[in-house]
Structures are given as structure tokens and as C-alpha cells.
N, C-alpha and C. Protein backbone atom coordinates (compact mmCIF):
# COMPACT_ATOMS: atom_id res chain seq x y z
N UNK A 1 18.29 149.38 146.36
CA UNK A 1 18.62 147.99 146.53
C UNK A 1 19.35 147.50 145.27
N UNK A 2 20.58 146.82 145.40
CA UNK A 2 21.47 146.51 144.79
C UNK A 2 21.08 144.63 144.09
N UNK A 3 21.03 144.47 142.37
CA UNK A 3 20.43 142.59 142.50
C UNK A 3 21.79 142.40 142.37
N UNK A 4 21.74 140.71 142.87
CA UNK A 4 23.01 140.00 142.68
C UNK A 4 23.25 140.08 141.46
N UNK A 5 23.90 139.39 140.99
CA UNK A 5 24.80 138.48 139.85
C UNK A 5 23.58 138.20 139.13
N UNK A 6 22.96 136.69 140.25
CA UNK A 6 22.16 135.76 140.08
C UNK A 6 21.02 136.90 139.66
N UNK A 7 20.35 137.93 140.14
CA UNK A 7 19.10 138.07 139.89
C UNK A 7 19.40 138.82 138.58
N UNK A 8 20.25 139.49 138.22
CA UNK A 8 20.31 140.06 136.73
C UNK A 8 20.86 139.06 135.83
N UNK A 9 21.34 137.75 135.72
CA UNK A 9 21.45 137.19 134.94
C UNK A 9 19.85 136.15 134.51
N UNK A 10 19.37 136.19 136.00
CA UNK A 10 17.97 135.61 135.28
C UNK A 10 16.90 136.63 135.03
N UNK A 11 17.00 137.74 135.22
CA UNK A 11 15.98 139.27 134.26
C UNK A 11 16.50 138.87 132.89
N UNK A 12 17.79 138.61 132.66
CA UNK A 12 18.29 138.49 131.19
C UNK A 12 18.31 137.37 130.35
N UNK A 13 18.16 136.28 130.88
CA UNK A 13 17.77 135.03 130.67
C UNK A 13 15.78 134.95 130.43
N UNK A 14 15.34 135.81 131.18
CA UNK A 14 13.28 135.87 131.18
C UNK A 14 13.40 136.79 129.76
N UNK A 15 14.09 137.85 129.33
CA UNK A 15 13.82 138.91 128.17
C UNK A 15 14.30 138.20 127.22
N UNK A 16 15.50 136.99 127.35
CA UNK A 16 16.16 136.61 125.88
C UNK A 16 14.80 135.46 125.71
N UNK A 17 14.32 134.89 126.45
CA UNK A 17 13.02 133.79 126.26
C UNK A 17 12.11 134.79 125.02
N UNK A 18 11.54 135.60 126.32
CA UNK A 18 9.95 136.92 125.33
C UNK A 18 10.66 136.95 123.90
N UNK A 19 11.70 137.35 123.79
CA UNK A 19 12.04 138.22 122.40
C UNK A 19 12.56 136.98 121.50
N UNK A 20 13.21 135.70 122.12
CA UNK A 20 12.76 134.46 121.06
C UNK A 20 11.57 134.23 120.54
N UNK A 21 10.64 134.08 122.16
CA UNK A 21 8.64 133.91 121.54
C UNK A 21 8.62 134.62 120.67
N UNK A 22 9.02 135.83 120.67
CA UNK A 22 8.51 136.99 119.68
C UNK A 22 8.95 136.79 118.59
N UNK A 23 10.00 136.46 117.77
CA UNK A 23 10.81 136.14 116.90
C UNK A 23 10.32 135.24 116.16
N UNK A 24 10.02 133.73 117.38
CA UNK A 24 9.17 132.63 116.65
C UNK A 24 7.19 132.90 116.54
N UNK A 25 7.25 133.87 116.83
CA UNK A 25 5.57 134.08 116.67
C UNK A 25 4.43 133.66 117.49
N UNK A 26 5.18 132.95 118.61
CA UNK A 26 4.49 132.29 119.51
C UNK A 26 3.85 133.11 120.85
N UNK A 27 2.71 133.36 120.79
CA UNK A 27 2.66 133.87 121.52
C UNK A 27 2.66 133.07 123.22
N UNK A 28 2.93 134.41 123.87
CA UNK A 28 3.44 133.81 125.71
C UNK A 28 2.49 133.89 126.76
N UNK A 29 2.13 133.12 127.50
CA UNK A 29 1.35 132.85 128.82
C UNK A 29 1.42 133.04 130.12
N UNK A 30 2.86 132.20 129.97
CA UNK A 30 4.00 132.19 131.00
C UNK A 30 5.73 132.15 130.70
N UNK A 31 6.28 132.98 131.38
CA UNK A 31 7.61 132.69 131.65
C UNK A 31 7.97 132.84 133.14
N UNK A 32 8.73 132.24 133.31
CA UNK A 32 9.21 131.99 134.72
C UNK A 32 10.35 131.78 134.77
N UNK A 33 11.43 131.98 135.83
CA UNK A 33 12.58 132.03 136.55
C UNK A 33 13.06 131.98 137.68
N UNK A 34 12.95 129.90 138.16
CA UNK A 34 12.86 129.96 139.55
C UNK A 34 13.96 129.05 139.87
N UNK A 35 14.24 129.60 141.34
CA UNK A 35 15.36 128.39 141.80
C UNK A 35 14.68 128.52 143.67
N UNK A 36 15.28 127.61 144.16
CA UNK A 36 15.04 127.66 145.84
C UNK A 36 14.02 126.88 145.53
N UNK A 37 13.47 127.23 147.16
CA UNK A 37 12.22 126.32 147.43
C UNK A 37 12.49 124.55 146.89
N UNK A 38 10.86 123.80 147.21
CA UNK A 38 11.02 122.61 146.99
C UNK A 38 10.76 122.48 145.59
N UNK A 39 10.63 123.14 145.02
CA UNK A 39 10.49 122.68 143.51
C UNK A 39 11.44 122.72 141.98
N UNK A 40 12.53 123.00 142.82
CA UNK A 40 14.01 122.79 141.99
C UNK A 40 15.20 122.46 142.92
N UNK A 41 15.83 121.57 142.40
CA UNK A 41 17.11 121.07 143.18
C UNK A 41 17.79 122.50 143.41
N UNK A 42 18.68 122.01 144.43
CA UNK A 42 19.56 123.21 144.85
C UNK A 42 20.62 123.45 143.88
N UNK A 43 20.98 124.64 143.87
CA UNK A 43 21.95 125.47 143.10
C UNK A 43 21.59 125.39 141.58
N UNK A 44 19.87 124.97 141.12
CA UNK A 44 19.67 125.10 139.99
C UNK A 44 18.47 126.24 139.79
N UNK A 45 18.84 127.14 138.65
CA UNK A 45 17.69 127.98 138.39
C UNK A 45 17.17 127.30 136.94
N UNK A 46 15.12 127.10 137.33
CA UNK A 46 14.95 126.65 136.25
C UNK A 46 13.85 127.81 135.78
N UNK A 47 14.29 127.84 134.31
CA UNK A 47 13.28 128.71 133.31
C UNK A 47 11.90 127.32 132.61
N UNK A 48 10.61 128.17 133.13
CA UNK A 48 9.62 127.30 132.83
C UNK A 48 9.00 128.66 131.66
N UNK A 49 8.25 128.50 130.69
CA UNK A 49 7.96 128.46 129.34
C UNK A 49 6.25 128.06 129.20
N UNK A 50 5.33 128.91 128.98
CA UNK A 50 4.13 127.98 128.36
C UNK A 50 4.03 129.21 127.36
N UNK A 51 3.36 128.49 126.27
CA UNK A 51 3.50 129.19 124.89
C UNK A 51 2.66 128.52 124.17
N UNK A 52 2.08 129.23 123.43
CA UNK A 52 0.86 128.03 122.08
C UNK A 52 0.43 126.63 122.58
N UNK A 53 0.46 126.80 123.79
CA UNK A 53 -0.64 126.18 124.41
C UNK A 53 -0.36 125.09 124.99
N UNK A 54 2.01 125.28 124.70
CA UNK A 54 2.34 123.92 125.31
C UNK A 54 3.33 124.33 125.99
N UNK A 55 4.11 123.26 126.82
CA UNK A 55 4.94 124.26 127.94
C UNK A 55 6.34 123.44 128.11
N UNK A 56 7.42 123.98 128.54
CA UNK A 56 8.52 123.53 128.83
C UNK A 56 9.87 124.04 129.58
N UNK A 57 10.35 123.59 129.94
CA UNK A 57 11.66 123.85 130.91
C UNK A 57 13.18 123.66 130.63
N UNK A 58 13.49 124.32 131.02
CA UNK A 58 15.41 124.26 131.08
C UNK A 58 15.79 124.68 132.20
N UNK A 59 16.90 123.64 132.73
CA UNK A 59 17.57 123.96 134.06
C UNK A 59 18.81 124.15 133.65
N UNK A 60 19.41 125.45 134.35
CA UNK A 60 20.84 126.10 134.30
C UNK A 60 21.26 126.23 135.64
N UNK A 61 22.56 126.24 135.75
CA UNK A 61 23.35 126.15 137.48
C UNK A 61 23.42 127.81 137.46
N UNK A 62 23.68 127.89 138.68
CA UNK A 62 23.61 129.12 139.35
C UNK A 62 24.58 130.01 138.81
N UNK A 63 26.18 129.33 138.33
CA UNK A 63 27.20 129.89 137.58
C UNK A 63 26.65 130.29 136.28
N UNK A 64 25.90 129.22 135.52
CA UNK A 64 25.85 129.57 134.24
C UNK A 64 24.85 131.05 134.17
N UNK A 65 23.74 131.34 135.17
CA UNK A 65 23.36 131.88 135.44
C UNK A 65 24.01 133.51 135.40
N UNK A 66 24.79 133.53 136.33
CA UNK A 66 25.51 134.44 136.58
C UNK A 66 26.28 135.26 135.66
N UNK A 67 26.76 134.34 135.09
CA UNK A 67 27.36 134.38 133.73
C UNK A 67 26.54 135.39 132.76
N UNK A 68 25.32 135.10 132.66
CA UNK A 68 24.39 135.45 131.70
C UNK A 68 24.39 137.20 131.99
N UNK A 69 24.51 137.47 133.25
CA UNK A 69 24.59 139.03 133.38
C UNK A 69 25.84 139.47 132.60
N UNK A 70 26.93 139.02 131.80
CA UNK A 70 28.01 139.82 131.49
C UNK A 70 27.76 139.25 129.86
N UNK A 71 27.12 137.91 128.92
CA UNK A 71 27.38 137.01 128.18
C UNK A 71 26.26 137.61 127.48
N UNK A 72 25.95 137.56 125.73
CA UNK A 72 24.95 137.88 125.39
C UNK A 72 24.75 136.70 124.26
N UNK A 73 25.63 136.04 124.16
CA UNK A 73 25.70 134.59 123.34
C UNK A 73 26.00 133.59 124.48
N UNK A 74 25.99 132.32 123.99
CA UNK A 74 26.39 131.60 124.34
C UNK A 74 25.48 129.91 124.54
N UNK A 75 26.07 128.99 125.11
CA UNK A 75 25.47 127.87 125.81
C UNK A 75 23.90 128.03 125.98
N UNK A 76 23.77 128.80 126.96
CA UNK A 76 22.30 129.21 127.42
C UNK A 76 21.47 129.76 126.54
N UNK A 77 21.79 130.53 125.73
CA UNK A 77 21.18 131.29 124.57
C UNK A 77 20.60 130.08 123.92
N UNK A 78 21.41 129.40 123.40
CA UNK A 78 21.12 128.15 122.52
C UNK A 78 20.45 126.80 123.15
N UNK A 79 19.85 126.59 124.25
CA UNK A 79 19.56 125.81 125.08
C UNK A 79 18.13 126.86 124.84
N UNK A 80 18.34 128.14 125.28
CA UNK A 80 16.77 128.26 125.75
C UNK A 80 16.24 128.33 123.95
N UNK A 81 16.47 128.81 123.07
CA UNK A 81 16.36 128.64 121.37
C UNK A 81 15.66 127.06 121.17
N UNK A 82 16.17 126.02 122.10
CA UNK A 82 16.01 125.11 121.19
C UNK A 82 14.74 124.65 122.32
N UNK A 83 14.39 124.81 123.34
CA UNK A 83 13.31 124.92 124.39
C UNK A 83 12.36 125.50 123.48
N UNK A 84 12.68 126.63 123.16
CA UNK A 84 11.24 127.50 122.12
C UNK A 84 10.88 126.79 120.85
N UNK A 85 11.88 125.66 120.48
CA UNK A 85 11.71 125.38 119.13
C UNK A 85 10.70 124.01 119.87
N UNK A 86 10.84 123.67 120.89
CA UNK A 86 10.33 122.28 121.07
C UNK A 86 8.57 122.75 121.69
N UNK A 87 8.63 124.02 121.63
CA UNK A 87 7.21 124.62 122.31
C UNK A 87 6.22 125.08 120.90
N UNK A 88 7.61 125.46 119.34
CA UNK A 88 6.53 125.33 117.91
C UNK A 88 5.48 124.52 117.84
């Protein structure tokens, strides 16, 4: 079985989260990487975060997403960085 775009840019988007936690010392509870269903608007994938005992989210579009399978910097990198800094 072959993943989209979408599902390897958010495997790569869940490992760049862990290895920030890891970086900032925080240890992890939860990470998550969801889109569909009723609990995120459409065409958004959101990364949910609980860490040292506090928790938080970032929503990225399905492009930026996608993106993330070919990108190893960028926008998103620095969005989810500053998510981990708000979970110190």
C-alpha cells in the first residue's frame, strides 16, 4: 500500500514535533495528526501536542501539508517550534 502526499507529510510533521520535545526536554504524552471527521474544519490537518503537562495545537492546510513530504525547513517547521515553546 502506497501513502499519499498527505499521509507522509503528516508522519513528517508527528517526528519533526518528538525530536523538537526531545531537543526542548519536554517530555511527550501525546502527539497527534488529525484532519476529517467533525473535529477539524475541512481541508485542515491539525497537530495536537500534550507535553509537561500542558497541551496545544496548530492547524496547517492540506497543501502546506503536502509540502512537508518534499520540505525539511520551512513555515511549518517554525510554527510547530514555536507551539513547543508555548508548551515550556
Amino acid at each position: 500500500m502506497t501513502l499519499s502526499l498527505l499521509e507522509r507529510g503528516r508522519l513528517r510533521i508527528i517526528a519533526h514535533a518528538r525530536e523538537e520535545l526531545e531537543i526542548a526536554g519536554l517530555p511527550s504524552q501525546s502527539i497527534q495528526c488529525k484532519y476529517g471527521g467533525t473535529l477539524t474544519p475541512p481541508g485542515v490537518v491539525r497537530l495536537l501536542i500534550s507535553a509537561g503537562g500542558r497541551s496545544g495545537h496548530a492547524d496547517f492546510t492540506f497543501d502546506e501539508v503536502e509540502e512537508c513530504e518534499h520540505i525539511v525547513v520551512g513555515e511549518i517547521w517554525y510554527r510547530i517550534s514555536a507551539l513547543i515553546e508555548k508548551l515550556k
